[in-house]
C-alpha atoms as a PDB file:
ATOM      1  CA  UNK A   1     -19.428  14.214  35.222  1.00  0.00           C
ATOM      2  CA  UNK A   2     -16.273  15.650  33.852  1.00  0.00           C
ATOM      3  CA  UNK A   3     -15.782  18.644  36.506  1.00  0.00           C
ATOM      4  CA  UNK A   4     -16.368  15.991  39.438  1.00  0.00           C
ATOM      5  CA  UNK A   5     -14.064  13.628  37.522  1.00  0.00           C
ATOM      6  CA  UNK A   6     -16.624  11.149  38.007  1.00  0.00           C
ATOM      7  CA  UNK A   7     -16.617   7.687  36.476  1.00  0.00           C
ATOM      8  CA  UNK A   8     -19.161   5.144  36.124  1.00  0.00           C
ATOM      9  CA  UNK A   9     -19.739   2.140  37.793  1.00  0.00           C
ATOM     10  CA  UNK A  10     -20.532  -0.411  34.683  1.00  0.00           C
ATOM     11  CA  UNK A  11     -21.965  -2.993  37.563  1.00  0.00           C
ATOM     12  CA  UNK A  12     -24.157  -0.570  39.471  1.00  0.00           C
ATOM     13  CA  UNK A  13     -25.599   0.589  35.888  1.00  0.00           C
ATOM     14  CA  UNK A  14     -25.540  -3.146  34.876  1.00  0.00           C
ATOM     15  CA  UNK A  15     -27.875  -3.994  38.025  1.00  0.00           C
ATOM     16  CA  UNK A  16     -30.198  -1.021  36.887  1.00  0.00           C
ATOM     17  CA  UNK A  17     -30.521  -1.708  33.461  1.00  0.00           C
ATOM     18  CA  UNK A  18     -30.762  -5.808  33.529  1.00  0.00           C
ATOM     19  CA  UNK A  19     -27.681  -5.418  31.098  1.00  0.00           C
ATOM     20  CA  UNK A  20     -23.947  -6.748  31.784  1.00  0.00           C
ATOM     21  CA  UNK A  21     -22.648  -3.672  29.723  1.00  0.00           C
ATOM     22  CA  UNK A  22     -20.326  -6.165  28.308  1.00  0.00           C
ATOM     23  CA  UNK A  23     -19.934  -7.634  24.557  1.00  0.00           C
ATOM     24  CA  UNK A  24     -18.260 -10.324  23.887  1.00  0.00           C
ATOM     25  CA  UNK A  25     -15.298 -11.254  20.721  1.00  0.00           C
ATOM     26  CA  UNK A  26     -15.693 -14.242  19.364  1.00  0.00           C
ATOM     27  CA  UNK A  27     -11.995 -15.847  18.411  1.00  0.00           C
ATOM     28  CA  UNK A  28     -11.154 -18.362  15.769  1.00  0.00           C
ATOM     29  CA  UNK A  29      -9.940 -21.803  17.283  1.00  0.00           C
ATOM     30  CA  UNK A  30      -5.945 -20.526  16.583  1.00  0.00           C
ATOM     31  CA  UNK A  31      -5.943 -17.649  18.814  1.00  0.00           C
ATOM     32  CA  UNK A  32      -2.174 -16.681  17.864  1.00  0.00           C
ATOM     33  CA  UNK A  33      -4.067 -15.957  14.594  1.00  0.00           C
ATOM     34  CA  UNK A  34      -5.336 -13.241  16.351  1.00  0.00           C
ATOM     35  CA  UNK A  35      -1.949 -11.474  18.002  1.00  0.00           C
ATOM     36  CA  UNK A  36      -0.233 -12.218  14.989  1.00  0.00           C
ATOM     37  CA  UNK A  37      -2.034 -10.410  11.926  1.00  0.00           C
ATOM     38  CA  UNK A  38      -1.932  -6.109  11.884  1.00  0.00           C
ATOM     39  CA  UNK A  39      -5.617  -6.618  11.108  1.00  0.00           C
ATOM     40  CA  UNK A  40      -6.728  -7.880  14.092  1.00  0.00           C
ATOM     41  CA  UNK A  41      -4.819  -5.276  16.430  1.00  0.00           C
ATOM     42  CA  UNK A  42      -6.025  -2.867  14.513  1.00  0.00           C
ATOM     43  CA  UNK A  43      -9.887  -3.977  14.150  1.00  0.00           C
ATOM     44  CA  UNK A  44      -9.949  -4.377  17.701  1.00  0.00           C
ATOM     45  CA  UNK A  45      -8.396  -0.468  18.486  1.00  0.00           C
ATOM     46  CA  UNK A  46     -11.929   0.841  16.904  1.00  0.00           C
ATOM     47  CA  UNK A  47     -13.850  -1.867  18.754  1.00  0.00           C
ATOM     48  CA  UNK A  48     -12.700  -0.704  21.966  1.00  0.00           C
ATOM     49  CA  UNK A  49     -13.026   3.407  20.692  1.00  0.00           C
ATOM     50  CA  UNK A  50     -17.283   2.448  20.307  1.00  0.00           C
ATOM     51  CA  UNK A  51     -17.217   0.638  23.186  1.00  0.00           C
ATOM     52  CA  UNK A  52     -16.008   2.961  25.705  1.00  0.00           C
ATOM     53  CA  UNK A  53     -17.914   5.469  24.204  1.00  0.00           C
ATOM     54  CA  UNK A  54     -21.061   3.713  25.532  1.00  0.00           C
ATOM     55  CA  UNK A  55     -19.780   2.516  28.552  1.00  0.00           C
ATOM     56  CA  UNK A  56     -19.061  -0.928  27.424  1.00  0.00           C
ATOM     57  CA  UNK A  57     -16.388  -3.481  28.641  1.00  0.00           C
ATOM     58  CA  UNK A  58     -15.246  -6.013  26.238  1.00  0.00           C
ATOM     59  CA  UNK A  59     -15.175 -10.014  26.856  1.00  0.00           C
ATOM     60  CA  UNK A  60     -12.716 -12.265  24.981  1.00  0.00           C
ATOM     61  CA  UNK A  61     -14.229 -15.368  23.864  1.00  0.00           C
ATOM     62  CA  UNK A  62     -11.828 -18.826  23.023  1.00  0.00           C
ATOM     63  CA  UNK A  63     -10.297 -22.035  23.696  1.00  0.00           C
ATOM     64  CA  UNK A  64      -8.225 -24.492  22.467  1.00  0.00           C
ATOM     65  CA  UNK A  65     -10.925 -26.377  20.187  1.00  0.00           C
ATOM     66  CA  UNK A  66     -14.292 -26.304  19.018  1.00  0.00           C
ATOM     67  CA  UNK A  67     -15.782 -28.041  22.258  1.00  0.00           C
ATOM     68  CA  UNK A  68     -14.217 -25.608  24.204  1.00  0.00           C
ATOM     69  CA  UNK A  69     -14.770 -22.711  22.629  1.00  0.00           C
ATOM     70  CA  UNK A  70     -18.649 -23.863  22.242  1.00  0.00           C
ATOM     71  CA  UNK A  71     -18.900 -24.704  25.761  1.00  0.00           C
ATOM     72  CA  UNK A  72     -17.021 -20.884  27.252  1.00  0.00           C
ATOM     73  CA  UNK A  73     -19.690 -19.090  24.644  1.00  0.00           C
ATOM     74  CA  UNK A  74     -22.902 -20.729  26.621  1.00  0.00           C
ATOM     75  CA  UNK A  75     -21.324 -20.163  29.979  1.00  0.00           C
ATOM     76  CA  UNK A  76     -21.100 -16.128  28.759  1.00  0.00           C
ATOM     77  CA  UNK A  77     -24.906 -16.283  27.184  1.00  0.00           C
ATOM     78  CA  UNK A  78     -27.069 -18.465  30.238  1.00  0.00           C
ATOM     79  CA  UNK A  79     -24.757 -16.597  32.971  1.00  0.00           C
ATOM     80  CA  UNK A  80     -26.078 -13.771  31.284  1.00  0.00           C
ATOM     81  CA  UNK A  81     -22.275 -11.990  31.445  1.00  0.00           C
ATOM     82  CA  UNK A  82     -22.787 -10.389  28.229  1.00  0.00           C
ATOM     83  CA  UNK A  83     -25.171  -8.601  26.021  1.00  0.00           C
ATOM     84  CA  UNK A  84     -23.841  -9.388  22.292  1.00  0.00           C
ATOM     85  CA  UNK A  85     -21.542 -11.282  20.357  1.00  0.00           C
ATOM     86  CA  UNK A  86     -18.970  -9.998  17.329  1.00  0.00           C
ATOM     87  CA  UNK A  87     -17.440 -13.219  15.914  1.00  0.00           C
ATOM     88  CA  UNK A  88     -14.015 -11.642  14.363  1.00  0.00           C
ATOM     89  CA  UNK A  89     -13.893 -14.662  11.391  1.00  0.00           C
ATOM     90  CA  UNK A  90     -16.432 -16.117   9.503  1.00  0.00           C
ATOM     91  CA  UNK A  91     -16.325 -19.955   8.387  1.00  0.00           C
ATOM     92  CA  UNK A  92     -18.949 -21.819   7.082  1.00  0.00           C
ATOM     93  CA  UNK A  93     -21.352 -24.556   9.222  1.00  0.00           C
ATOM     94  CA  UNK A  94     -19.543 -22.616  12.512  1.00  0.00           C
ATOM     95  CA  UNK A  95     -21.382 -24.411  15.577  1.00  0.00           C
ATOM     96  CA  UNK A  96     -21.143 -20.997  17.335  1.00  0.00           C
ATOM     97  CA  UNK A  97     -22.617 -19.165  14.950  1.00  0.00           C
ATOM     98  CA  UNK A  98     -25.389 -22.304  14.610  1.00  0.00           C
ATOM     99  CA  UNK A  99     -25.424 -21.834  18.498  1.00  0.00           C
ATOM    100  CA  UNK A 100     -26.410 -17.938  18.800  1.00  0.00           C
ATOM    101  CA  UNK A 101     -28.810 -18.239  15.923  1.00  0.00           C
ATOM    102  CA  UNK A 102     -31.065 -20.958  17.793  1.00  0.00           C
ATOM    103  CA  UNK A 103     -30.486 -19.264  21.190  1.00  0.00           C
ATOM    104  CA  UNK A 104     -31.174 -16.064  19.007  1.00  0.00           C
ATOM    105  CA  UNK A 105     -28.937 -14.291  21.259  1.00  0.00           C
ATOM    106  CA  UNK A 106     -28.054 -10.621  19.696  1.00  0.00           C
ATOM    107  CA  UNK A 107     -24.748 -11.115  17.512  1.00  0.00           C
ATOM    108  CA  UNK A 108     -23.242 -10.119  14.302  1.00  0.00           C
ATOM    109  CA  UNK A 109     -20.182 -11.606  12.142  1.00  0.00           C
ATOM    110  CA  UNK A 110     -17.390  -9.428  11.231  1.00  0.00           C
ATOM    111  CA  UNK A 111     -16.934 -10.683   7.549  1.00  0.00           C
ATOM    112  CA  UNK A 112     -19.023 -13.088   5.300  1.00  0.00           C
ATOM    113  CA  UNK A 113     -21.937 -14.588   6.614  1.00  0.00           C
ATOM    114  CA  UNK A 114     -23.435 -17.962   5.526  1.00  0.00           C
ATOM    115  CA  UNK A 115     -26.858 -16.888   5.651  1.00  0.00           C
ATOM    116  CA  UNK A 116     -28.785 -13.969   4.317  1.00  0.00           C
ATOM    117  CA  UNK A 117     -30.637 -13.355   7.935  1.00  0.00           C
ATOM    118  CA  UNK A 118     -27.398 -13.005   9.932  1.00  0.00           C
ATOM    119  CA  UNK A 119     -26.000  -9.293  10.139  1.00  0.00           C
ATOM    120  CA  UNK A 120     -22.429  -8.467   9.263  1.00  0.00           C
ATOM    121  CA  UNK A 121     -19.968  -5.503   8.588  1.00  0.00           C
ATOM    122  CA  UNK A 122     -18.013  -6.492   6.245  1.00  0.00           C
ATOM    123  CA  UNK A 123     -15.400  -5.358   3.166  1.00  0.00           C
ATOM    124  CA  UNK A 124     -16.942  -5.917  -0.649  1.00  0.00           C
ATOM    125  CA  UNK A 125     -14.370  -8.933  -0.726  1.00  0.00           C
ATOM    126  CA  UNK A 126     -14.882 -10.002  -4.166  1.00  0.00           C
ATOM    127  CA  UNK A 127     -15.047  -5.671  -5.436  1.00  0.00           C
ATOM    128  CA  UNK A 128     -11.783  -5.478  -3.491  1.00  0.00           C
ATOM    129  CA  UNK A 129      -9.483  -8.228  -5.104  1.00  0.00           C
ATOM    130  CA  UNK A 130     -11.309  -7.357  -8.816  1.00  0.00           C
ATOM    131  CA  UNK A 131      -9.687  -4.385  -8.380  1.00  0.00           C
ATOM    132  CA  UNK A 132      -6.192  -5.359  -7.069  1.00  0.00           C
ATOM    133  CA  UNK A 133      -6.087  -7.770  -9.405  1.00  0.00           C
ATOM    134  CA  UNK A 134      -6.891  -4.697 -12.125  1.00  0.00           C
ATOM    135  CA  UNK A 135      -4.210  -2.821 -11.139  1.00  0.00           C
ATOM    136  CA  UNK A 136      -1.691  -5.519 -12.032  1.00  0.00           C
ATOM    137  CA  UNK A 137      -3.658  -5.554 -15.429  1.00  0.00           C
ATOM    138  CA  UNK A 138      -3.561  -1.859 -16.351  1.00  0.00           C
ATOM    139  CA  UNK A 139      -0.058  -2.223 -16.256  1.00  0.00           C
ATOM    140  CA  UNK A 140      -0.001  -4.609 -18.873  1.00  0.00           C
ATOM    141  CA  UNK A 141       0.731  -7.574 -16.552  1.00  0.00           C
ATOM    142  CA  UNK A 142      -0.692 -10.962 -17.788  1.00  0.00           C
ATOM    143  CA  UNK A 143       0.626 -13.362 -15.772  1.00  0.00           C
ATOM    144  CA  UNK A 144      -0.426 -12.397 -11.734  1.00  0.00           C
ATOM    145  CA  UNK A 145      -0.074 -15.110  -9.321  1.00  0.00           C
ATOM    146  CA  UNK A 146      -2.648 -15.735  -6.583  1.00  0.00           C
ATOM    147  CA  UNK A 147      -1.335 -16.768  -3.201  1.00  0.00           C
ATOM    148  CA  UNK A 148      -4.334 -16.948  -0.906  1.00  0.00           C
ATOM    149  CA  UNK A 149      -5.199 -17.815   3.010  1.00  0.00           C
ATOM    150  CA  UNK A 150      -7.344 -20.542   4.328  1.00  0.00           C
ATOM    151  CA  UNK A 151      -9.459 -21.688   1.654  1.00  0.00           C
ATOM    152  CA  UNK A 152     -12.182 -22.689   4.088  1.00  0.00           C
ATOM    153  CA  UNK A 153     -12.468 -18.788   5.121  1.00  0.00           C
ATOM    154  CA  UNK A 154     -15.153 -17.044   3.069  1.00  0.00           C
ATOM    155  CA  UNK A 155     -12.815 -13.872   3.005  1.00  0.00           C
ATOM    156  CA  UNK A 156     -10.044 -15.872   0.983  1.00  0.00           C
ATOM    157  CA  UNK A 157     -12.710 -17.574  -1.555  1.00  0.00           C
ATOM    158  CA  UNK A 158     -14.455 -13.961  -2.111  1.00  0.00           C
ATOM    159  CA  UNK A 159     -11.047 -12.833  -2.981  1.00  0.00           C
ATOM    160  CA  UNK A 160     -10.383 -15.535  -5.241  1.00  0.00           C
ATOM    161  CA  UNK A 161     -13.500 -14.915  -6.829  1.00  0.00           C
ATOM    162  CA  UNK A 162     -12.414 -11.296  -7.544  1.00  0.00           C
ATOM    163  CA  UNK A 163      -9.160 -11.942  -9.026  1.00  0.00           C
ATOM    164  CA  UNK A 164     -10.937 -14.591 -11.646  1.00  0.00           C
ATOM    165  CA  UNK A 165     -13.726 -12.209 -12.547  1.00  0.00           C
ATOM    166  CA  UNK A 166     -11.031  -9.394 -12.953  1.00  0.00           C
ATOM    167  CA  UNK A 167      -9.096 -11.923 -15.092  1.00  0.00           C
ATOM    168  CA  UNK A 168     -12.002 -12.985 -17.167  1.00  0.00           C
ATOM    169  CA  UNK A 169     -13.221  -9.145 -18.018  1.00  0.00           C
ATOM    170  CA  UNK A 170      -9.538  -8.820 -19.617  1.00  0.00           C
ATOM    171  CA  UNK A 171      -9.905 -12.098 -21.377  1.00  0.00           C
ATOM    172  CA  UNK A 172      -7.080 -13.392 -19.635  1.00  0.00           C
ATOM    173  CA  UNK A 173      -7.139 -17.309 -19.094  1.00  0.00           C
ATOM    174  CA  UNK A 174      -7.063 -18.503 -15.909  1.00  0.00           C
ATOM    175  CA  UNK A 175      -3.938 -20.545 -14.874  1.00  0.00           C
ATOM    176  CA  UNK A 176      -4.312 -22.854 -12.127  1.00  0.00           C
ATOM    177  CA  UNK A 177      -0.776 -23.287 -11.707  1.00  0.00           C
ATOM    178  CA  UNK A 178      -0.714 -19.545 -10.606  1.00  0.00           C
ATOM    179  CA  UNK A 179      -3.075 -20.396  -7.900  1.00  0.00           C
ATOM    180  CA  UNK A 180      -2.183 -21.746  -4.373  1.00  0.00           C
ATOM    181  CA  UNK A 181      -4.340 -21.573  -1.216  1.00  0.00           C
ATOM    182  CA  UNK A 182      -2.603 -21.484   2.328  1.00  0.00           C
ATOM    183  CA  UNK A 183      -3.759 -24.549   4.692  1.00  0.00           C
ATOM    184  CA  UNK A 184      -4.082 -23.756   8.558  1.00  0.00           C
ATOM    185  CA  UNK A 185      -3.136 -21.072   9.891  1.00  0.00           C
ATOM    186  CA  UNK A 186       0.540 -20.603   9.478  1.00  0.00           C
ATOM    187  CA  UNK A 187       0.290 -18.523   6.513  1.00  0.00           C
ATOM    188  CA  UNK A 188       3.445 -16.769   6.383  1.00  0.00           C
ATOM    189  CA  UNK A 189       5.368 -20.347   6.518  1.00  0.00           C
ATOM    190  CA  UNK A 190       2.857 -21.670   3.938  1.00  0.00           C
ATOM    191  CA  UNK A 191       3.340 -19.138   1.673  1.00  0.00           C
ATOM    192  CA  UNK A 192       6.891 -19.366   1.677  1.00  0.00           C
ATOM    193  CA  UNK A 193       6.535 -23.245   0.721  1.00  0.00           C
ATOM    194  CA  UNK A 194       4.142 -22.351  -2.314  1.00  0.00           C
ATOM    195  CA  UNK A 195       6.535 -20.101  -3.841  1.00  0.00           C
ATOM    196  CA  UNK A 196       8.471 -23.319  -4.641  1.00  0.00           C
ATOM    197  CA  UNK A 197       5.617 -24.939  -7.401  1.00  0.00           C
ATOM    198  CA  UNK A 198       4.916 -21.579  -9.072  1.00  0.00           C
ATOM    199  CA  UNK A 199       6.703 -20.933 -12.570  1.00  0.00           C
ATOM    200  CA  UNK A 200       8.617 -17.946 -11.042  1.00  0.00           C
ATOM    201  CA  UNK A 201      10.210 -17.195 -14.095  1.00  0.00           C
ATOM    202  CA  UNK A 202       6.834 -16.480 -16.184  1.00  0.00           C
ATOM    203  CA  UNK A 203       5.902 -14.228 -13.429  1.00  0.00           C
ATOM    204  CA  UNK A 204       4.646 -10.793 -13.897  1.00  0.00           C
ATOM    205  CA  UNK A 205       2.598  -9.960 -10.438  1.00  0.00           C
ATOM    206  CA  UNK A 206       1.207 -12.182  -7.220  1.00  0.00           C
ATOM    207  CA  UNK A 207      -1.551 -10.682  -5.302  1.00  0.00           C
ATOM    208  CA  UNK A 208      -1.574 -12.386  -1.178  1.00  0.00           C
ATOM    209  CA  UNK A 209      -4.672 -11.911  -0.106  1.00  0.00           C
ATOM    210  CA  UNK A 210      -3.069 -11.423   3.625  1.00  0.00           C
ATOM    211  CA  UNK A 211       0.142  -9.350   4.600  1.00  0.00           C
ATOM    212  CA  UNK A 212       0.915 -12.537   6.312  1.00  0.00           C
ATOM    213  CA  UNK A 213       0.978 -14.495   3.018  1.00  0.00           C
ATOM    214  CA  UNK A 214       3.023 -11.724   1.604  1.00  0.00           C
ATOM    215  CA  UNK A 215       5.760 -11.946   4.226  1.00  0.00           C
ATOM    216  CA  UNK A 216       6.287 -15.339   3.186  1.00  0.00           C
ATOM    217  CA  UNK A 217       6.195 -14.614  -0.656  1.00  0.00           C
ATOM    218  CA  UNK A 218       8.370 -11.595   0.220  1.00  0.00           C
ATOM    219  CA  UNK A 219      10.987 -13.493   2.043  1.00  0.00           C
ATOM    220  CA  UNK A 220      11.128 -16.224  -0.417  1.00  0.00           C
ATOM    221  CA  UNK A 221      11.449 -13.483  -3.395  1.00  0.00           C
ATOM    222  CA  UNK A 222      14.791 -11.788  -1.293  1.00  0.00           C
ATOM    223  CA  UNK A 223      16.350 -14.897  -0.337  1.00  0.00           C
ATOM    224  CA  UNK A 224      16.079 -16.382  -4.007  1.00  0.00           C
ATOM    225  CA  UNK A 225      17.010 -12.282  -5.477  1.00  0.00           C
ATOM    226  CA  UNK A 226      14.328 -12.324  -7.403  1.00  0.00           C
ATOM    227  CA  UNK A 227      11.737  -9.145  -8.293  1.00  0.00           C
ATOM    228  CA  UNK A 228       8.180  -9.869  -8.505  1.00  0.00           C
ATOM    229  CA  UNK A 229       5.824  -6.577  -7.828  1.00  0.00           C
ATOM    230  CA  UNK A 230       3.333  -8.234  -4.841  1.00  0.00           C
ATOM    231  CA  UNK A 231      -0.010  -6.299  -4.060  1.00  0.00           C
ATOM    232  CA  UNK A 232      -1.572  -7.431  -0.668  1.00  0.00           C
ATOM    233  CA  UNK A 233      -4.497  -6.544   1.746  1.00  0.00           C
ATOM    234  CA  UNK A 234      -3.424  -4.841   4.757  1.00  0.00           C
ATOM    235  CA  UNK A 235      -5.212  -2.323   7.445  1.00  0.00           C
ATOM    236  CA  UNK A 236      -2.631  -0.424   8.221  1.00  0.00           C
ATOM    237  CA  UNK A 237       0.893   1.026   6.113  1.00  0.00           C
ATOM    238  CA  UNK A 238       2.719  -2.643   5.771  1.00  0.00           C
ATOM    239  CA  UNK A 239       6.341  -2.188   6.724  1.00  0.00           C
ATOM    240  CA  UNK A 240       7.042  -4.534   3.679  1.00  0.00           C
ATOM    241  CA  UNK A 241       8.736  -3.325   0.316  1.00  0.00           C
ATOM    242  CA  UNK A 242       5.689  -3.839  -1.604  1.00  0.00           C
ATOM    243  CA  UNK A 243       4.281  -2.591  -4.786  1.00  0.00           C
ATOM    244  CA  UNK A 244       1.113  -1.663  -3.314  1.00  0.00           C
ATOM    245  CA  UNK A 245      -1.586  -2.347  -0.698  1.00  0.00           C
ATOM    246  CA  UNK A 246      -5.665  -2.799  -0.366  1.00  0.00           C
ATOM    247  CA  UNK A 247      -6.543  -1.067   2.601  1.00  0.00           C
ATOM    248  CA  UNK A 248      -9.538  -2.260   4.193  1.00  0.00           C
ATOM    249  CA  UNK A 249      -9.911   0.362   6.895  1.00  0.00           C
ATOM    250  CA  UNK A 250      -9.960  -2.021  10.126  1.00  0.00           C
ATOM    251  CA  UNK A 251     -10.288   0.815  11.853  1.00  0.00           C
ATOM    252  CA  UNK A 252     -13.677   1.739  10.543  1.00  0.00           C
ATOM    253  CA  UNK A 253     -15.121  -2.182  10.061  1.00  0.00           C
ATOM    254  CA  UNK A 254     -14.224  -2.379  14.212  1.00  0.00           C
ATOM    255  CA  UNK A 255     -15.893   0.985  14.577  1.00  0.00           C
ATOM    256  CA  UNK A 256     -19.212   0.146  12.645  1.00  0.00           C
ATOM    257  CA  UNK A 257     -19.342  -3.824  14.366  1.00  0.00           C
ATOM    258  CA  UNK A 258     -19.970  -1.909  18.025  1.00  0.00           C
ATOM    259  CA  UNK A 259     -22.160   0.896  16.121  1.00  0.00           C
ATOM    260  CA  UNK A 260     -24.037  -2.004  14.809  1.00  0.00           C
ATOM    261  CA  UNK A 261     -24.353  -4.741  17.395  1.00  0.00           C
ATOM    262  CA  UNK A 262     -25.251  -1.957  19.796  1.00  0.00           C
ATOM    263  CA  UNK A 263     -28.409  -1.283  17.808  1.00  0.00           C
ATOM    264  CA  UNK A 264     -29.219  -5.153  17.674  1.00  0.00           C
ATOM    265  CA  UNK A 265     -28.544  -5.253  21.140  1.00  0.00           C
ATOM    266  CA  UNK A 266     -31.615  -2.413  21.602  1.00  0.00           C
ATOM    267  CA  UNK A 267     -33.703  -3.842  18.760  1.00  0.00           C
ATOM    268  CA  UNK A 268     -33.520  -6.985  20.605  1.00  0.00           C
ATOM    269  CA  UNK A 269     -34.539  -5.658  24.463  1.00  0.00           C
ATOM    270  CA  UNK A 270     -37.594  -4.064  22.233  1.00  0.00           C
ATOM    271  CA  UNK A 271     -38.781  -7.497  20.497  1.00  0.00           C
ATOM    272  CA  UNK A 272     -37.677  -6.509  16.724  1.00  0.00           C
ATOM    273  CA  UNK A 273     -35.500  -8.704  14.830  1.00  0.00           C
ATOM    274  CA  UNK A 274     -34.002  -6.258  12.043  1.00  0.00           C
ATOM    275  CA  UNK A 275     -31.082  -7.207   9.959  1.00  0.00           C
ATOM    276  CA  UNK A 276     -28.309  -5.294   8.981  1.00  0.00           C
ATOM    277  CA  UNK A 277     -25.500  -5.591   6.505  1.00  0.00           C
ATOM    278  CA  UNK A 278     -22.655  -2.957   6.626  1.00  0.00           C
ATOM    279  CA  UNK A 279     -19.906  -2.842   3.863  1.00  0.00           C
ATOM    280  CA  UNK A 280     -17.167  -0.858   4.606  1.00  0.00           C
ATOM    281  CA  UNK A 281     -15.369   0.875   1.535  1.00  0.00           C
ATOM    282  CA  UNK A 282     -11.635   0.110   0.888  1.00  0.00           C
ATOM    283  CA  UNK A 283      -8.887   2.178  -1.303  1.00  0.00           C
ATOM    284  CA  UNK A 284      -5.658   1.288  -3.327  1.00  0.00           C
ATOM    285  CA  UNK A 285      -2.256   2.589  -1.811  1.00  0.00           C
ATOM    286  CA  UNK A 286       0.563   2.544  -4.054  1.00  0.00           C
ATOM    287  CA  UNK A 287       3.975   2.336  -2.190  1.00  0.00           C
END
């Protein structure tokens, strides 16, 4: 194939095989979600690496609201345009989700999912921020701020629930006031605001649990010349003067979803229903 410079044809093999050779992303409602945040980019680089490995196309799934959205992911499962879904979020009671789970139509979640019978490849959320949150402790830091994204997201609760179990194993109190939760999906903007009700001047640390969030916080910390060290989650080097950075290797989780939904897709053409629940490791980077 490679002397002849020969290329496949993905719709004469798709006519073959009874298979579209196409999967399908799965957007949140706020698609500028998805251009804005590094993490997304970045996921979606070893997404396509996978898929063109195999020979598959990709197939963005959206729309405006929840009817929509809803209503373009049937047209893409009964016109039988694609083989399997990766939803890139995870929110509880999501009607899509509901939706492929009743239709049992071969899918997976990037992130957190709901239910125990849904597969996933996922970070340890709740391992990660325990030990961001521990690094601000081993420095003898008391007082760490948490400025998280959408509470509704599982991603942003797991990571809450890390930083309080991190706090708790150091007997350190947890301070409500030190905790604010972004609302929407503006999170940089959000952030900013929430920097205004925390006691800025007890401050040792804030962990963001989104570079997003930390732009904000970082912003509002130059404009007002103060120094707070921030640690954030990010999938790539963040451009911003940080103290240090969780990396969740995107790369990787994107990589694995394909390696994974490509096996459901298979186990699912051969009658088994199998499954599978991925965790991708991440690593502290110190800048």
């Amino acid at each position: 194939m490679v002397e002849l410079d020969y290329h496949p044809n993905l719709n004469a093999r798709s006519l073959v095989s009874q298979s579209s050779q196409v999967i399908a992303l799965v957007l949140p409602i706020d698609s500028d979600v998805f251009y804005q945040n590094p993490f997304f980019p970045t996921v979606l680089r070893g997404i396509t690496q996978i898929a063109s490995d195999n020979d598959y196309a990709i197939q963005i799934c959206t729309g405006q609201n929840e009817e929509r959205r809803l209503d373009n992911l049937k047209q893409l499962i009964y016109g039988n345009r694609v083989d399997g879904l990766i939803f890139l979020y995870s929110n509880p009671n999501d009607p899509l989700v509901e939706f492929a789970i009743k239709d049992k139509f071969p899918f997976l979640i990037l992130g957190k999912a709901a239910s125990p019978f849904v597969s996933l490849v996922d970070n340890d959320n709740i391992k990660a921020a325990f030990d961001a949150t521990d690094y601000f402790i081993q420095q003898n830091y008391r007082k760490i701020a948490f400025i998280g994204g959408n509470k509704e997201l599982f991603v942003s609760q797991d990571r809450y629930e890390g930083y309080k179990e991190a706090l708790q194993k150091a007997g350190i109190p947890l301070d409500e006031k030190l905790v604010h939760f972004s609302f929407g999906f503006m999170l940089e903007d959000n952030s900013y605001q929430m920097m205004e009700s925390l006691p800025l001047a007890e401050l040792d640390a804030i962990m963001t649990t989104d570079i997003l969030v930390a732009e904000g916080v970082r912003q509002y910390l130059l404009e007002h010349q103060l120094t707070i060290p921030i640690i954030s989650f990010d999938s790539i080097k963040p451009r911003l003067d940080i103290e240090a950075y969780i990396d969740i290797n995107a790369v990787e989780l994107g990589r694995e979803s394909v390696r994974t939904i490509l096996q459901i897709i298979k186990d699912h053409k051969e009658g088994k229903t199998v499954c599978y629940r991925q965790l991708i490791d991440h690593t502290i980077t110190k800048l």
